[in-house]
C-alpha atoms as a PDB file:
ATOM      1  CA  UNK A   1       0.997  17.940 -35.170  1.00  0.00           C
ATOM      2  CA  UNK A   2      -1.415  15.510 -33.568  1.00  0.00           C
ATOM      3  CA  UNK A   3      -5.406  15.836 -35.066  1.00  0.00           C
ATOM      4  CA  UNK A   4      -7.217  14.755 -32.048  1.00  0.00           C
ATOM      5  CA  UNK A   5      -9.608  11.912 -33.076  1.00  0.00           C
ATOM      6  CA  UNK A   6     -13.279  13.507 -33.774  1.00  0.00           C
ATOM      7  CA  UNK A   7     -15.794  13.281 -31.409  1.00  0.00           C
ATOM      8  CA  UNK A   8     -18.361  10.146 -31.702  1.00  0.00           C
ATOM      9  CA  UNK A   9     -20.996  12.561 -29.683  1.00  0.00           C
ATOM     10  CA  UNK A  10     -23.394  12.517 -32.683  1.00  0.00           C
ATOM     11  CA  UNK A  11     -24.928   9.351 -33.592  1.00  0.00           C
ATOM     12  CA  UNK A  12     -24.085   8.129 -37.370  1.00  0.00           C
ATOM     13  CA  UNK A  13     -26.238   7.813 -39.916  1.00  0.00           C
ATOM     14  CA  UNK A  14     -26.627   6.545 -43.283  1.00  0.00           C
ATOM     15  CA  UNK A  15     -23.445   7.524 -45.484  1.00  0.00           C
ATOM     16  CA  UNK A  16     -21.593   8.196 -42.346  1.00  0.00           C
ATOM     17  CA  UNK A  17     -22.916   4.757 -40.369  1.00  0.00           C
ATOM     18  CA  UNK A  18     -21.232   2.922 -43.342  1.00  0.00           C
ATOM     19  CA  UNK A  19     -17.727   4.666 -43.977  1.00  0.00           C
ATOM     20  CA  UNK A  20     -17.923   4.515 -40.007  1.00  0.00           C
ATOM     21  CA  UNK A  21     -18.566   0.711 -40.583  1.00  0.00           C
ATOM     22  CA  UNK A  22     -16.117   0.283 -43.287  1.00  0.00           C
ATOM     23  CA  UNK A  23     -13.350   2.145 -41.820  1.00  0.00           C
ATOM     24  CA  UNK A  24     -13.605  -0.010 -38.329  1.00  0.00           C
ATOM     25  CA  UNK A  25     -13.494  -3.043 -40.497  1.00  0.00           C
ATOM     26  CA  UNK A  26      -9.984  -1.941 -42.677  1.00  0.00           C
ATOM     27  CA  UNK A  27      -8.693  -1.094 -39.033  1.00  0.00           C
ATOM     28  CA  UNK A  28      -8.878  -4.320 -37.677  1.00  0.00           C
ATOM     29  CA  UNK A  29      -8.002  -5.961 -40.980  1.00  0.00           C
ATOM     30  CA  UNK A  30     -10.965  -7.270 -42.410  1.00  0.00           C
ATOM     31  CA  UNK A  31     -10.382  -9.074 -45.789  1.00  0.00           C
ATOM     32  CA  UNK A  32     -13.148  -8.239 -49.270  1.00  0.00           C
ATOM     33  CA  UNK A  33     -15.344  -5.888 -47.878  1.00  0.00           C
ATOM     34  CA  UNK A  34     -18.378  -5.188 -49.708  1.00  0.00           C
ATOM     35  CA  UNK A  35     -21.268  -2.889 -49.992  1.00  0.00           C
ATOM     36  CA  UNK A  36     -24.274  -3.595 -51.521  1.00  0.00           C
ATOM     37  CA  UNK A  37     -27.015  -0.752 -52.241  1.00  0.00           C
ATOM     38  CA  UNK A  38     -30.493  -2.329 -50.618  1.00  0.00           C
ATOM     39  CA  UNK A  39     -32.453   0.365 -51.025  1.00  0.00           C
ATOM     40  CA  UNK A  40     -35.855  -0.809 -53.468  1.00  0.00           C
ATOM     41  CA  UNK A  41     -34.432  -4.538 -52.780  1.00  0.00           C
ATOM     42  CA  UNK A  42     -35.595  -4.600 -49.140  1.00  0.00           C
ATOM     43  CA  UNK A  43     -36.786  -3.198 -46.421  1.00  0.00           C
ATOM     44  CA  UNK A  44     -34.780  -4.000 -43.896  1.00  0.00           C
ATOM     45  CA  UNK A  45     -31.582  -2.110 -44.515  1.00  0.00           C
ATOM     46  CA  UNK A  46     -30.193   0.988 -46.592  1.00  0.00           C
ATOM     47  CA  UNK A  47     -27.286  -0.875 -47.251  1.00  0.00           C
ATOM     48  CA  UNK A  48     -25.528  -4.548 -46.378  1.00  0.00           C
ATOM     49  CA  UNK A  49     -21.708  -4.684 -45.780  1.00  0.00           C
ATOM     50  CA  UNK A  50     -19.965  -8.124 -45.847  1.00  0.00           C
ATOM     51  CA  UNK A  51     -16.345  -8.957 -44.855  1.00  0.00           C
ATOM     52  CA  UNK A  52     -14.290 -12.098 -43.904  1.00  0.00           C
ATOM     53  CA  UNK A  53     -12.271 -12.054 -40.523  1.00  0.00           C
ATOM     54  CA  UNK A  54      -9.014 -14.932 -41.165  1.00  0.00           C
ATOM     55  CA  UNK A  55     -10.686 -17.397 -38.168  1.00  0.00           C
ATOM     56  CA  UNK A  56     -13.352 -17.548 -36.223  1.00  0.00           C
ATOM     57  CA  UNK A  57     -11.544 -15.635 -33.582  1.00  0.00           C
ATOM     58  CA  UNK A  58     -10.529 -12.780 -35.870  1.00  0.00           C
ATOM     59  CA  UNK A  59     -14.528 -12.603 -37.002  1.00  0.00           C
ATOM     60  CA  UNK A  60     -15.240 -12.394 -33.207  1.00  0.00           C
ATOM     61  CA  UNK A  61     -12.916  -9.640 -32.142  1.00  0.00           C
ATOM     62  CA  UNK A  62     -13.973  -7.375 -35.795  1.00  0.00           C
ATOM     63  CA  UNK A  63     -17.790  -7.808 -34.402  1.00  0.00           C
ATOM     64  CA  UNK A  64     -16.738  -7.105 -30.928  1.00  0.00           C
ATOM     65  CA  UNK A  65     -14.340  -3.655 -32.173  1.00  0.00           C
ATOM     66  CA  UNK A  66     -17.636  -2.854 -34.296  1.00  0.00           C
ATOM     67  CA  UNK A  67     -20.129  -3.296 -31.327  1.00  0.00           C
ATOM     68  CA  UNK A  68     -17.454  -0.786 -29.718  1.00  0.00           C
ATOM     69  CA  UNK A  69     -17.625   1.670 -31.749  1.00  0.00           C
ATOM     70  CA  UNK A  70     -20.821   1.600 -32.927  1.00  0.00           C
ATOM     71  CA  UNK A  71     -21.756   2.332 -29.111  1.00  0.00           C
ATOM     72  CA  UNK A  72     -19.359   4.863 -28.970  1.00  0.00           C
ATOM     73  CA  UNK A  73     -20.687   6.477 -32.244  1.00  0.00           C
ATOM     74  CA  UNK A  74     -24.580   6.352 -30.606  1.00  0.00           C
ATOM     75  CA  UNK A  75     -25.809   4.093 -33.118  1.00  0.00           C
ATOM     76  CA  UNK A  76     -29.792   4.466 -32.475  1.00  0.00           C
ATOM     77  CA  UNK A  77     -30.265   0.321 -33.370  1.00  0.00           C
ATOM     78  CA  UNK A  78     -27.666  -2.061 -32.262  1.00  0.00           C
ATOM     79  CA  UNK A  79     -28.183  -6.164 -32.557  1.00  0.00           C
ATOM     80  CA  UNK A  80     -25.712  -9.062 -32.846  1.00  0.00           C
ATOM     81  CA  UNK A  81     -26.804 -12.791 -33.534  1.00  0.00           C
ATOM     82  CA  UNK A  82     -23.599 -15.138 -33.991  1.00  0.00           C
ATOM     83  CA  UNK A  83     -21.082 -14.196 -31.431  1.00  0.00           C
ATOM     84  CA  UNK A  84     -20.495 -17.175 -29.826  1.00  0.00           C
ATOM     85  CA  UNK A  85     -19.428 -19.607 -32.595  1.00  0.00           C
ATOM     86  CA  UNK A  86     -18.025 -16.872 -34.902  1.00  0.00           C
ATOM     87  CA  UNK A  87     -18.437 -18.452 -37.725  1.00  0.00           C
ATOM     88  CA  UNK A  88     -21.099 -16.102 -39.297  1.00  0.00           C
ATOM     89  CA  UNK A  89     -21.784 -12.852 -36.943  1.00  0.00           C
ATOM     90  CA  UNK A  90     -24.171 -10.667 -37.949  1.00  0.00           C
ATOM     91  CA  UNK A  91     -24.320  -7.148 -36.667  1.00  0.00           C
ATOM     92  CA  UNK A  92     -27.566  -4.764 -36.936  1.00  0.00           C
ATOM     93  CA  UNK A  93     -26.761  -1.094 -36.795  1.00  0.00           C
ATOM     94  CA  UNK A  94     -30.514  -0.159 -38.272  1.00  0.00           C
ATOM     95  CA  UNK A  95     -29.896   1.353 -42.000  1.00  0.00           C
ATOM     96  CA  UNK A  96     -26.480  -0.630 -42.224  1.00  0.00           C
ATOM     97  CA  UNK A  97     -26.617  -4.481 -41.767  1.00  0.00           C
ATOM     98  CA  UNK A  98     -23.658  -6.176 -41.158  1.00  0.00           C
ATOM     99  CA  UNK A  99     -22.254  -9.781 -42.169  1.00  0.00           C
ATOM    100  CA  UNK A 100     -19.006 -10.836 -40.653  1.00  0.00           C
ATOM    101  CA  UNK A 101     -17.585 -14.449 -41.652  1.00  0.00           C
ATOM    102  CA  UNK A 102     -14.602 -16.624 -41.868  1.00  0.00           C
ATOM    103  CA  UNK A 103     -14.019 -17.125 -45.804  1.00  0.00           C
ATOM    104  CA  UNK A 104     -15.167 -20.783 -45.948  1.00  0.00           C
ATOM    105  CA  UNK A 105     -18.773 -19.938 -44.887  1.00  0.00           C
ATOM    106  CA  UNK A 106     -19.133 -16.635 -46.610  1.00  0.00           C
ATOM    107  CA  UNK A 107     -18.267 -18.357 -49.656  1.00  0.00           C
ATOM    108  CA  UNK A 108     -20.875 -21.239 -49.055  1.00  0.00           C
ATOM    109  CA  UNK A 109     -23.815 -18.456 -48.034  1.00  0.00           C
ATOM    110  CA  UNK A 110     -22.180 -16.509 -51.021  1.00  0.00           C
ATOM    111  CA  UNK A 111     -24.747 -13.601 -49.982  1.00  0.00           C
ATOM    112  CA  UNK A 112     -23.333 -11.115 -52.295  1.00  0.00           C
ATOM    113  CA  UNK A 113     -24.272 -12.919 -55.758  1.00  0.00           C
ATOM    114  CA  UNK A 114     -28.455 -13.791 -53.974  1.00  0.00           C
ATOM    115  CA  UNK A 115     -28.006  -9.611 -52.471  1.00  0.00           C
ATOM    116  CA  UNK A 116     -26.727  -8.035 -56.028  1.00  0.00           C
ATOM    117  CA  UNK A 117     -28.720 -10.648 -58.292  1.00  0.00           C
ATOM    118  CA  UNK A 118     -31.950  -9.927 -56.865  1.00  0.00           C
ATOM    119  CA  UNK A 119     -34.257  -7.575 -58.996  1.00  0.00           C
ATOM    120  CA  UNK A 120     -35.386  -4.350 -57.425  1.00  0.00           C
ATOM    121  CA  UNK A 121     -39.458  -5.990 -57.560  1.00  0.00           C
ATOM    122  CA  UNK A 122     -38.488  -9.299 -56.203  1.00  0.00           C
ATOM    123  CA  UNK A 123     -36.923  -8.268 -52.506  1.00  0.00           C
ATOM    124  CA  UNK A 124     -39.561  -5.534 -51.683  1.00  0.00           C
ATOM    125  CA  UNK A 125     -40.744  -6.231 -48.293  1.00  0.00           C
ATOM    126  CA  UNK A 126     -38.230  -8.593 -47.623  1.00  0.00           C
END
């Protein structure tokens, strides 16, 4: 028997913002996502998920699917800097920030060592 898919009526929020994130991401195939915990590293995020898309075009259409359903969901906050080059996309949902990249930059930014290095005193206010 068929579930039917559950309604995106309510707008997400914290937990369920990022396993909405994270789930949209595995569907369209996004390769190493991560999570990292911001919360007493910076104030501009709960939480920072980073994934690699295989091109530039693959990084374009898993921002565009997440702009999709983050709409659909009624995300309160919704920004996206990077579309046009795909290269590096970011996408801000409010408590979850988003990095999308093809593997060559991400590994050059390498945000997840400066993100999960950075002492809890040292990014306050960030």
């Amino acid at each position: 028997m068929n579930q039917p898919a559950p309604s995106p009526a309510a707008p997400a929020g914290g937990a369920d913002l990022q396993d909405l994130i994270t789930r949209t991401l595995q569907d369209g195939s996004a390769e190493d996502i991560v999570s990292i915990d911001l919360a007493g590293k910076s104030s501009i995020a709960d939480t920072m998920i980073i994934a690699s898309g295989r091109s530039s075009r693959h990084v374009g259409a898993l921002a565009e699917r997440l702009m999709l359903v983050l709409k659909r969901s009624g995300a309160p906050r919704l920004a996206v800097e990077g579309e046009r080059q795909a290269d590096w996309v970011l996408v801000d949902a409010g408590d979850v920030i988003v990095h999308l990249f093809r593997q060559e930059t991400r590994l050059f930014y390498n945000l997840e060592k400066m993100w999960s290095a950075l002492p809890a005193e040292a990014g306050a206010g960030a």
